[in-house]
C-alpha atoms as a PDB file:
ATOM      1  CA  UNK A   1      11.813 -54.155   1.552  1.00  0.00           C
ATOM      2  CA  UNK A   2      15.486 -54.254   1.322  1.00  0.00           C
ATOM      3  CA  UNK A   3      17.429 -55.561  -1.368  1.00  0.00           C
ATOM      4  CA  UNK A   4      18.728 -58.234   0.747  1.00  0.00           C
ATOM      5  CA  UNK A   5      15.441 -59.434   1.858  1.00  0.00           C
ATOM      6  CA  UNK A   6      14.083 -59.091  -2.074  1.00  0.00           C
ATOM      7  CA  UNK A   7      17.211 -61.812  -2.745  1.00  0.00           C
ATOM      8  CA  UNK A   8      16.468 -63.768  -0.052  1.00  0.00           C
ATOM      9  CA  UNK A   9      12.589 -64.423  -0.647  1.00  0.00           C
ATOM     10  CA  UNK A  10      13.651 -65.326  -4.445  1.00  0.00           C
ATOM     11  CA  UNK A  11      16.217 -68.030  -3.242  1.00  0.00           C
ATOM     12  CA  UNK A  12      13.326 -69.242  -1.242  1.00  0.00           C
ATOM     13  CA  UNK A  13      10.990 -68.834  -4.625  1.00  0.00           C
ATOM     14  CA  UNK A  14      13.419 -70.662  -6.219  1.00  0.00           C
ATOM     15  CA  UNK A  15      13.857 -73.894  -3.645  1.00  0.00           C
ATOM     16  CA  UNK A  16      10.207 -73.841  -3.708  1.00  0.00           C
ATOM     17  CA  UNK A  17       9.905 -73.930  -7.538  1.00  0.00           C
ATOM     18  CA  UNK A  18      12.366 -76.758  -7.938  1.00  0.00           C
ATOM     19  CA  UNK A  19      11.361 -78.513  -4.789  1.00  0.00           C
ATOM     20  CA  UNK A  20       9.783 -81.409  -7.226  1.00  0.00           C
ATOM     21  CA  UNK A  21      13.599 -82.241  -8.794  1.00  0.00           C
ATOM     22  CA  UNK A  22      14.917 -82.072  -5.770  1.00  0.00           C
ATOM     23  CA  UNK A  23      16.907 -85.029  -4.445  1.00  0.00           C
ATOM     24  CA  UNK A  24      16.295 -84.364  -1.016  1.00  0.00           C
ATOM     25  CA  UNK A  25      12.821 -82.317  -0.764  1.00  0.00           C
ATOM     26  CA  UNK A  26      13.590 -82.046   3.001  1.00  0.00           C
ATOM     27  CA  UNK A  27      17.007 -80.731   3.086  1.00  0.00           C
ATOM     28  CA  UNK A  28      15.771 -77.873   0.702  1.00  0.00           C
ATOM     29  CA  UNK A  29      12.362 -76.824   2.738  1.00  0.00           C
ATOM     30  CA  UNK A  30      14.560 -76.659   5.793  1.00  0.00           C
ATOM     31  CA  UNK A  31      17.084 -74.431   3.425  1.00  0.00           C
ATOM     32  CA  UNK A  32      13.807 -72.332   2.683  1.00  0.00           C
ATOM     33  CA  UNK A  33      12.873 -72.469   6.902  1.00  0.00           C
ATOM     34  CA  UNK A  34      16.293 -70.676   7.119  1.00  0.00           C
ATOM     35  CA  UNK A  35      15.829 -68.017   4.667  1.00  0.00           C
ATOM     36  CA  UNK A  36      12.287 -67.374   5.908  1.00  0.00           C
ATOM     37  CA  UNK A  37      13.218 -66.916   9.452  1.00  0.00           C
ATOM     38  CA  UNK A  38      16.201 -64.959   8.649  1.00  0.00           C
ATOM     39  CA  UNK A  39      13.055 -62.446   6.933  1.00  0.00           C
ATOM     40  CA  UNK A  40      10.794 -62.662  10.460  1.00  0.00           C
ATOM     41  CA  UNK A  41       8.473 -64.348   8.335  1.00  0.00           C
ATOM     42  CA  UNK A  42       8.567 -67.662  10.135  1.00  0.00           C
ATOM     43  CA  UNK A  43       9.377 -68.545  14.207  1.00  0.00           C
ATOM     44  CA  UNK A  44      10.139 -72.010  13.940  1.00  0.00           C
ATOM     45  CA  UNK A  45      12.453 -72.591  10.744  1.00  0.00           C
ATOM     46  CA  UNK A  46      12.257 -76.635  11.173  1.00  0.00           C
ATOM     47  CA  UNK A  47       8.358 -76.869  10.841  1.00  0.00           C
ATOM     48  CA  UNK A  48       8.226 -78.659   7.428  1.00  0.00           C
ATOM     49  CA  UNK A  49       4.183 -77.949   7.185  1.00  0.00           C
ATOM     50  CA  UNK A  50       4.507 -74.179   9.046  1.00  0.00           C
ATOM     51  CA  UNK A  51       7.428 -73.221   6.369  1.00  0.00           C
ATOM     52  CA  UNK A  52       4.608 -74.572   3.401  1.00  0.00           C
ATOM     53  CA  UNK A  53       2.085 -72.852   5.087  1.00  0.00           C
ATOM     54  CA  UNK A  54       4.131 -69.362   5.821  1.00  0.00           C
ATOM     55  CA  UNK A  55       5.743 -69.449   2.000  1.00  0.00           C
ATOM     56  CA  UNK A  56       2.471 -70.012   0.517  1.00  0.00           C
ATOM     57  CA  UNK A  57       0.852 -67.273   2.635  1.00  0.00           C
ATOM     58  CA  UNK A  58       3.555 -64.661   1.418  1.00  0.00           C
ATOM     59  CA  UNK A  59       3.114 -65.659  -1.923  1.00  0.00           C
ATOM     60  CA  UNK A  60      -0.425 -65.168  -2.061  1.00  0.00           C
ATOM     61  CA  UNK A  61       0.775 -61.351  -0.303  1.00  0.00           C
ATOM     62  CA  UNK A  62       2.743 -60.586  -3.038  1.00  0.00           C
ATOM     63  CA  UNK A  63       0.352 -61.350  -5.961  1.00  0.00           C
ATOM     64  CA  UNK A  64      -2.023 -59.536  -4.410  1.00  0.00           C
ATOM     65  CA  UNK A  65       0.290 -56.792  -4.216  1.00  0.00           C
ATOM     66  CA  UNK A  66       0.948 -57.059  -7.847  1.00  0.00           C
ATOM     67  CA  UNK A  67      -2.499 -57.725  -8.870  1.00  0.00           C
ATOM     68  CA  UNK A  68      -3.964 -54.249  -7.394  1.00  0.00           C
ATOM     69  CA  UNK A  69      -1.193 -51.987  -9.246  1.00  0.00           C
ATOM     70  CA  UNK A  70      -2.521 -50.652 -13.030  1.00  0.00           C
ATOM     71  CA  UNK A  71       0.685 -51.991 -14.858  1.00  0.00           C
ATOM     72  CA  UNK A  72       0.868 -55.564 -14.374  1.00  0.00           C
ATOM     73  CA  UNK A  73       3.439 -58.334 -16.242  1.00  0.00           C
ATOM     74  CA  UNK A  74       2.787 -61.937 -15.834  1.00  0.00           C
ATOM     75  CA  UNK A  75       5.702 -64.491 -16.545  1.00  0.00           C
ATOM     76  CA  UNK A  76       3.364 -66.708 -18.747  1.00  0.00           C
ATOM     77  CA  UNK A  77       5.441 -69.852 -18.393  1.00  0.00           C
ATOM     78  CA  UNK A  78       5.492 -69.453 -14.388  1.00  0.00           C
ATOM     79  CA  UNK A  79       1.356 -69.204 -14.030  1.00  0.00           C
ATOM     80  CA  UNK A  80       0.818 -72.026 -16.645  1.00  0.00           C
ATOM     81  CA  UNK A  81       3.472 -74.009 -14.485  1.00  0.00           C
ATOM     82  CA  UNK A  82       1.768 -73.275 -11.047  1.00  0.00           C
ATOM     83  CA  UNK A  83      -2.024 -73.729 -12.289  1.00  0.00           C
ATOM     84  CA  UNK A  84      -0.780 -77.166 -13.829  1.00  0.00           C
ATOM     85  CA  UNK A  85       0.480 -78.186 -10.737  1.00  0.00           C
ATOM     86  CA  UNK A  86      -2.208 -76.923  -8.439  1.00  0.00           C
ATOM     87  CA  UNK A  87      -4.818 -78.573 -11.180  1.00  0.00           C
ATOM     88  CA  UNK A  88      -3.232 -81.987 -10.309  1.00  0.00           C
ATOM     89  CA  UNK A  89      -2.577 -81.218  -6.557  1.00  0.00           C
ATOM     90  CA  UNK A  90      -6.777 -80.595  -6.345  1.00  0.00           C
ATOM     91  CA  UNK A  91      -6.139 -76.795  -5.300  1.00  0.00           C
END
């Protein structure tokens, strides 16, 4: 993965993060569409539930990436934040 692509899928990490505050939820998963097709992760960049579906899809990807290597650093504050949310979303 190229640097470029590595800052690209953490602007998209960080639209989804702060999706909540945002004042136009819309606007920014279209924003995160962009980024996502721009990484061939996604066909269709204006398919609100395909962009959830794709981002979510990578994430899970990456932490099992991270999850099989010996050495492994959690940001504490991020996984309390996402089991929180996922706790009141029913996940």
């Amino acid at each position: 993965m190229t640097v470029q692509e590595i800052e690209k899928l953490k602007k998209v990490d960080e639209i989804m993060f702060n999706l909540q505050n945002s004042t136009d939820p819309q606007k920014a998963l279209l924003q995160a569409g962009e980024f996502l097709k721009g990484l061939n992760l996604i066909d269709d960049q204006t398919n609100i539930e395909g962009i959830i579906q794709t981002y979510t899809d990578n994430l899970h990807k990456q932490l099992a990436k991270i999850i099989q290597r010996k050495a492994v650093s959690f940001n504490w504050t991020t996984l309390e934040y996402l089991r929180k949310y996922a706790d009141e979303d029913g996940i």
